[in-house]
N, C-alpha and C. Protein backbone atom coordinates (compact mmCIF):
# COMPACT_ATOMS: atom_id res chain seq x y z
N UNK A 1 122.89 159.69 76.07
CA UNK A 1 123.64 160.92 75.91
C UNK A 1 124.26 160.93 74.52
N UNK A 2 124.35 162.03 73.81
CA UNK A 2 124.75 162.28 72.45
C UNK A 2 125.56 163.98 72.74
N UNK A 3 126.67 163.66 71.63
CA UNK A 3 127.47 164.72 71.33
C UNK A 3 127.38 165.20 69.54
N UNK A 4 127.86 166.41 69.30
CA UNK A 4 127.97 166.74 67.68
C UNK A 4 129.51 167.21 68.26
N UNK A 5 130.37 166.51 67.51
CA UNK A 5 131.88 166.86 67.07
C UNK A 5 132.21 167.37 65.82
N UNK A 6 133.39 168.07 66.11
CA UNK A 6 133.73 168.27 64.39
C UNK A 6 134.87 167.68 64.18
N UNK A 7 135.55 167.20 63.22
CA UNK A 7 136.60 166.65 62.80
C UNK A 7 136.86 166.50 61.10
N UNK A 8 137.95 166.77 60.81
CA UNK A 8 138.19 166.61 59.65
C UNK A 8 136.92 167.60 58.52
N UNK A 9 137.11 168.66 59.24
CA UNK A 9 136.10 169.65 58.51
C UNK A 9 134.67 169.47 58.54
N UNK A 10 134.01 168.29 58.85
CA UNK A 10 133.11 167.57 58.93
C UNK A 10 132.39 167.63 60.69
N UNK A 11 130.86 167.86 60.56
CA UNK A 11 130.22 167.74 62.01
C UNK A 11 129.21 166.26 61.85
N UNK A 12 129.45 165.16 62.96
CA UNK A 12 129.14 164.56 63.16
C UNK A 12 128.30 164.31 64.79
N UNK A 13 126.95 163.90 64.23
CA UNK A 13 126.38 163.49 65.63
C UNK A 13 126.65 161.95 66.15
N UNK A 14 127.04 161.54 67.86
CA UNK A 14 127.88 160.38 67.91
C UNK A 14 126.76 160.22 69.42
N UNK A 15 127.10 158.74 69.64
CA UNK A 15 126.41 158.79 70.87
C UNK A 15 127.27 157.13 71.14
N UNK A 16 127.17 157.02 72.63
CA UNK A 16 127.88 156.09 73.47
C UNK A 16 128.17 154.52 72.34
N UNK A 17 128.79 153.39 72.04
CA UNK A 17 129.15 152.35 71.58
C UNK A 17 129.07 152.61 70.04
N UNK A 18 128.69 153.74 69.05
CA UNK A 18 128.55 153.87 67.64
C UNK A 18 129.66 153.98 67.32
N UNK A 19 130.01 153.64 65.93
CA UNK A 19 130.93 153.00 65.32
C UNK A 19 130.30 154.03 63.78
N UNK A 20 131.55 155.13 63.44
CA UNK A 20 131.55 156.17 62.73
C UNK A 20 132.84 156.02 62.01
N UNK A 21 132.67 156.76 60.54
CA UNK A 21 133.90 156.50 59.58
C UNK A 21 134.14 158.52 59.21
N UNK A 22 135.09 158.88 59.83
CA UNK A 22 136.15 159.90 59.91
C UNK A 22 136.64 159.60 58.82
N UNK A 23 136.61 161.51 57.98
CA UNK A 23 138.27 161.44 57.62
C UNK A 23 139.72 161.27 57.89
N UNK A 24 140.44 161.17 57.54
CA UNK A 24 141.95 159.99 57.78
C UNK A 24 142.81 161.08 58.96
N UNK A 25 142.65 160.15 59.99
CA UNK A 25 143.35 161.22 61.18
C UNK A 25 144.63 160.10 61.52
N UNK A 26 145.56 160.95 62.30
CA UNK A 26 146.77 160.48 62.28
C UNK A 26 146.89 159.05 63.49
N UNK A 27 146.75 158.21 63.33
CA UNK A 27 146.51 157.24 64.65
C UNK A 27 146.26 155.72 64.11
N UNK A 28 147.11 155.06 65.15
CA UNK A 28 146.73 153.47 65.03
C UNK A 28 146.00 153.10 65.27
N UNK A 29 145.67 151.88 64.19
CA UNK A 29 144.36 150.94 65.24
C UNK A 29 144.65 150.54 66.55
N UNK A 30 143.56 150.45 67.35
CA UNK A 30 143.47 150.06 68.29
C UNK A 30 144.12 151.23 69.29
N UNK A 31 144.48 152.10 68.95
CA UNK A 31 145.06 153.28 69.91
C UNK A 31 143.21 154.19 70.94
N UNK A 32 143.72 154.84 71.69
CA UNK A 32 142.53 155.66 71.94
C UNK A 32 142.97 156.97 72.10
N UNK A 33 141.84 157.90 70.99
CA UNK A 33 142.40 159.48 70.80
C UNK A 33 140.71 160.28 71.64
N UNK A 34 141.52 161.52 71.67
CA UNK A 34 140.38 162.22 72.35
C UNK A 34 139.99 163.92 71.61
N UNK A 35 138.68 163.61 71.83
CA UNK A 35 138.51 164.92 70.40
C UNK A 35 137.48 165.83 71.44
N UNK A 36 138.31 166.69 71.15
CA UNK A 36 137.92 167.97 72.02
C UNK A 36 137.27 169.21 71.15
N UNK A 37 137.20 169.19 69.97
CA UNK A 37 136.00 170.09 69.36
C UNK A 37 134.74 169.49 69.87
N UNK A 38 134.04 169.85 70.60
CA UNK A 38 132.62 169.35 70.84
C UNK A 38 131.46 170.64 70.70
N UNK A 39 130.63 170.60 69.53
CA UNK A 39 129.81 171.43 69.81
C UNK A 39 128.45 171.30 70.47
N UNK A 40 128.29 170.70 70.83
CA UNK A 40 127.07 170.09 71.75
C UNK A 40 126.71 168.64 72.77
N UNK A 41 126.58 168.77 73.79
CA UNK A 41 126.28 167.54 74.14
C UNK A 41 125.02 167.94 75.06
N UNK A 42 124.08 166.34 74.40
CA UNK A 42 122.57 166.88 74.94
C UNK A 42 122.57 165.39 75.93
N UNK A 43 120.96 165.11 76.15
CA UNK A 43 120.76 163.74 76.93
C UNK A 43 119.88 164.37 77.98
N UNK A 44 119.44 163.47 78.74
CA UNK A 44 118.54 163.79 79.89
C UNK A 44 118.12 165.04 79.98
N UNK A 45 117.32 165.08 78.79
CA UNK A 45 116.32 166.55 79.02
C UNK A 45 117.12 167.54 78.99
N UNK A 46 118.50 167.79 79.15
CA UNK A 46 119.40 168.98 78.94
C UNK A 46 119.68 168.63 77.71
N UNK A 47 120.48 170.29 77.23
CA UNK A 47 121.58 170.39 76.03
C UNK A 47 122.11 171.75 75.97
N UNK A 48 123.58 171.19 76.25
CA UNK A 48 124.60 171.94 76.54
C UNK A 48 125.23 172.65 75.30
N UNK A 49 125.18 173.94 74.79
CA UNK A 49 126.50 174.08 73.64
C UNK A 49 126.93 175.12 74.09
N UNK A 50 127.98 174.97 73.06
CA UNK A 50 129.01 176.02 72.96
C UNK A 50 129.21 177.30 72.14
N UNK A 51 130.36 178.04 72.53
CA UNK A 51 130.46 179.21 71.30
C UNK A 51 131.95 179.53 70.94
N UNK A 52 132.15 178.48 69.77
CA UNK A 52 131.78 177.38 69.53
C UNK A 52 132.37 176.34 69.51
N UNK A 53 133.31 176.08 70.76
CA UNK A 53 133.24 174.40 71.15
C UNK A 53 133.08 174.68 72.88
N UNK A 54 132.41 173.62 73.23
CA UNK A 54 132.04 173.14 75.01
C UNK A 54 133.21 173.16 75.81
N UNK A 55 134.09 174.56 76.65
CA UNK A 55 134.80 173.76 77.51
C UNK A 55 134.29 172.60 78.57
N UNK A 56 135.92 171.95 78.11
CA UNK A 56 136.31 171.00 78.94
C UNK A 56 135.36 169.79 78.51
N UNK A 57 134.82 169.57 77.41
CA UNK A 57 133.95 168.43 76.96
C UNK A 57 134.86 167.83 76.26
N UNK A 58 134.24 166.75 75.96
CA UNK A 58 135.54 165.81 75.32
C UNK A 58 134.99 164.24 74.88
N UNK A 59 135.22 163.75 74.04
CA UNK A 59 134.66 162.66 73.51
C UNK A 59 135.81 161.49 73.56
N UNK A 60 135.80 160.63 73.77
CA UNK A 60 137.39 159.46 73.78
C UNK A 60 136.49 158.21 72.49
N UNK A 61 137.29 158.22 71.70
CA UNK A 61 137.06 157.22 70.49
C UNK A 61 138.28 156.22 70.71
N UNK A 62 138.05 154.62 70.08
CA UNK A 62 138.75 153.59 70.26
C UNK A 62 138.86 153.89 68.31
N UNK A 63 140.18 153.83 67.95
CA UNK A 63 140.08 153.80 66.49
C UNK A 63 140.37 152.08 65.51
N UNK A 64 139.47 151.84 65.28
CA UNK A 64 139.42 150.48 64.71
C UNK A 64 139.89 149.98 63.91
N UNK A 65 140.10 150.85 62.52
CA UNK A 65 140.48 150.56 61.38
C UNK A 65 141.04 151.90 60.55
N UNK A 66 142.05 151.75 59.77
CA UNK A 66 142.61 153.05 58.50
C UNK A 66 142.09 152.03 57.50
N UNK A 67 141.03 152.78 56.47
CA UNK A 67 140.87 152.21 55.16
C UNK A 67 140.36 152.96 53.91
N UNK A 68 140.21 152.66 53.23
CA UNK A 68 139.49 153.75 51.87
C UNK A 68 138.46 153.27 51.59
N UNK A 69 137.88 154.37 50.96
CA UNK A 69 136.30 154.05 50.55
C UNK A 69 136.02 153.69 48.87
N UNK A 70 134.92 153.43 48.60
CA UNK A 70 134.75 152.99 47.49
C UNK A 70 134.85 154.23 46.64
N UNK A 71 135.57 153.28 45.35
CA UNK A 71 136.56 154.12 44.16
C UNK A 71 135.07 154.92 43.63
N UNK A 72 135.56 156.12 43.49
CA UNK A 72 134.58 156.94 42.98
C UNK A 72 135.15 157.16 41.39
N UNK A 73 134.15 156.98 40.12
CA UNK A 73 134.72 157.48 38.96
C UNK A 73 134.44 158.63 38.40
N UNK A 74 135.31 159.12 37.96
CA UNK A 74 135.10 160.94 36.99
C UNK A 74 135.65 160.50 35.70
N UNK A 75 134.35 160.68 34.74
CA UNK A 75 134.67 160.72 33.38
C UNK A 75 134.44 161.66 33.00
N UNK A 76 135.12 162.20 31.81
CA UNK A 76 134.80 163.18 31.31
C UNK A 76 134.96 162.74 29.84
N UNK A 77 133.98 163.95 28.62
CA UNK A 77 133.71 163.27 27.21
C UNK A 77 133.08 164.45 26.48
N UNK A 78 133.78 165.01 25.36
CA UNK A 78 133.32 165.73 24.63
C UNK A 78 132.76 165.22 23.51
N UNK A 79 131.63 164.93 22.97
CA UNK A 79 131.37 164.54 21.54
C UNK A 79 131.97 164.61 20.29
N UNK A 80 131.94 164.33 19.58
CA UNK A 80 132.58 164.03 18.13
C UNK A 80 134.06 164.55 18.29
N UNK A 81 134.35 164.74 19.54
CA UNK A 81 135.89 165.16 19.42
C UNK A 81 136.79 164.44 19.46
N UNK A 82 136.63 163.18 19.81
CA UNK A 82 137.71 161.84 20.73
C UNK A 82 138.24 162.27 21.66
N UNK A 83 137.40 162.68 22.51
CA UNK A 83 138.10 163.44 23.69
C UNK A 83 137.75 162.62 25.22
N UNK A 84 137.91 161.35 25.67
CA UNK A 84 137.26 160.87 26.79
C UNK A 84 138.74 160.35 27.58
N UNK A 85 138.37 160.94 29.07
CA UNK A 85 139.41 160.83 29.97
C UNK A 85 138.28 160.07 30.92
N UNK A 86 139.34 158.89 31.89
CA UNK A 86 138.86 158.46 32.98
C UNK A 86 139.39 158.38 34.32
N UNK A 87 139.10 158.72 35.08
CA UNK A 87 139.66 158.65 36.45
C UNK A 87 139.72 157.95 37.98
N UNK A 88 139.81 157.43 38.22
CA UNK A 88 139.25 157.19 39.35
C UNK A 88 139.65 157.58 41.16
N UNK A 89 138.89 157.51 42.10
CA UNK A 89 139.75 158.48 43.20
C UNK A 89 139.05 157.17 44.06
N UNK A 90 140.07 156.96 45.02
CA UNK A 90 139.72 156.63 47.14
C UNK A 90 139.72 157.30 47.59
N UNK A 91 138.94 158.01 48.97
CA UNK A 91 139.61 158.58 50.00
C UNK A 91 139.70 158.37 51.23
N UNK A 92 140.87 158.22 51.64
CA UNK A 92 141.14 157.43 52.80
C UNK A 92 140.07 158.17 54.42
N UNK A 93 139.75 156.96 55.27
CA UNK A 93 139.12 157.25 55.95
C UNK A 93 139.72 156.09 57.51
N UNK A 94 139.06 156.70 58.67
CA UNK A 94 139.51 155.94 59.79
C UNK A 94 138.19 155.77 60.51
N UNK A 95 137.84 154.47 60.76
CA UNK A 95 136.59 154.16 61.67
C UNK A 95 136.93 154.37 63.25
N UNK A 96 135.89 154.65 63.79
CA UNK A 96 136.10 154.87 64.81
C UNK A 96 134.90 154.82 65.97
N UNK A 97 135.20 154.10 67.62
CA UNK A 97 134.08 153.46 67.90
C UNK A 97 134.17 154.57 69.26
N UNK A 98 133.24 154.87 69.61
CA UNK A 98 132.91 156.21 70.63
C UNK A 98 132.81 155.51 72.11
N UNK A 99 133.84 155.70 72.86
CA UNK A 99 133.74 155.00 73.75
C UNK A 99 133.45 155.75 75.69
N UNK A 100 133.56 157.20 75.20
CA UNK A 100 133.33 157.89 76.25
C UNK A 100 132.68 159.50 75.90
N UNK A 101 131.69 159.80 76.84
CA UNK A 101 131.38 161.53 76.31
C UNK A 101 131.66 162.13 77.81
N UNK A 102 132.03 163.31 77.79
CA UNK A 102 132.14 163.80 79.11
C UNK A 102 131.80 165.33 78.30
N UNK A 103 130.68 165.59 79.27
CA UNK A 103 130.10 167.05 79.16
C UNK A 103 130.61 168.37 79.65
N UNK A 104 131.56 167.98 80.34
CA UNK A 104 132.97 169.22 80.76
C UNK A 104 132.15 170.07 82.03
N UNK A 105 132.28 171.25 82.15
CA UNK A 105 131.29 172.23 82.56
C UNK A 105 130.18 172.97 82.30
């Protein structure tokens, strides 16, 4: 069985024991949250969606870890001008391990 959630602006396809990296949602490790945007849940020859989220579907994630991702760099450089700036960015993210799907009605 597999679900597509949305979270953090972002649609992700998830299915039973996978282990997925979310943008930074409010929650401890080791807590368990439940995400109720679900736009689809398929499996055994069915597939259920929504318009557009599934009542009463619902996904339960175990959240594992808050961490950041690798430093991304932005340079920027105009020629013969001496003009070079450097930057660098993280953005924080929360892993998270899928521990239940329930297909609602």
């Amino acid at each position: 069985m597999f679900a597509v959630i949305r979270t953090g602006g972002k649609q992700y396809k998830v299915e039973m024991d996978e282990v997925i990296a979310v943008e930074k949602m409010a929650a401890e490790p080791g807590s368990e949250i439940a995400i109720e945007e679900v736009l689809l849940v398929g499996g055994d020859g069915e597939v259920k969606t929504g318009a557009p989220f599934l009542p009463g579907a619902q996904v339960s994630a175990t959240v594992l870890a808050q961490r950041r991702k690798d430093k991304v760099i932005v340079f920027k450089k105009k020629r013969r001008k001496n003009y070079r700036r450097k930057k660098g960015h993280r953005q924080y993210e929360t892993l998270l391990r899928i521990t239940g799907i329930k297909a609602g009605a």
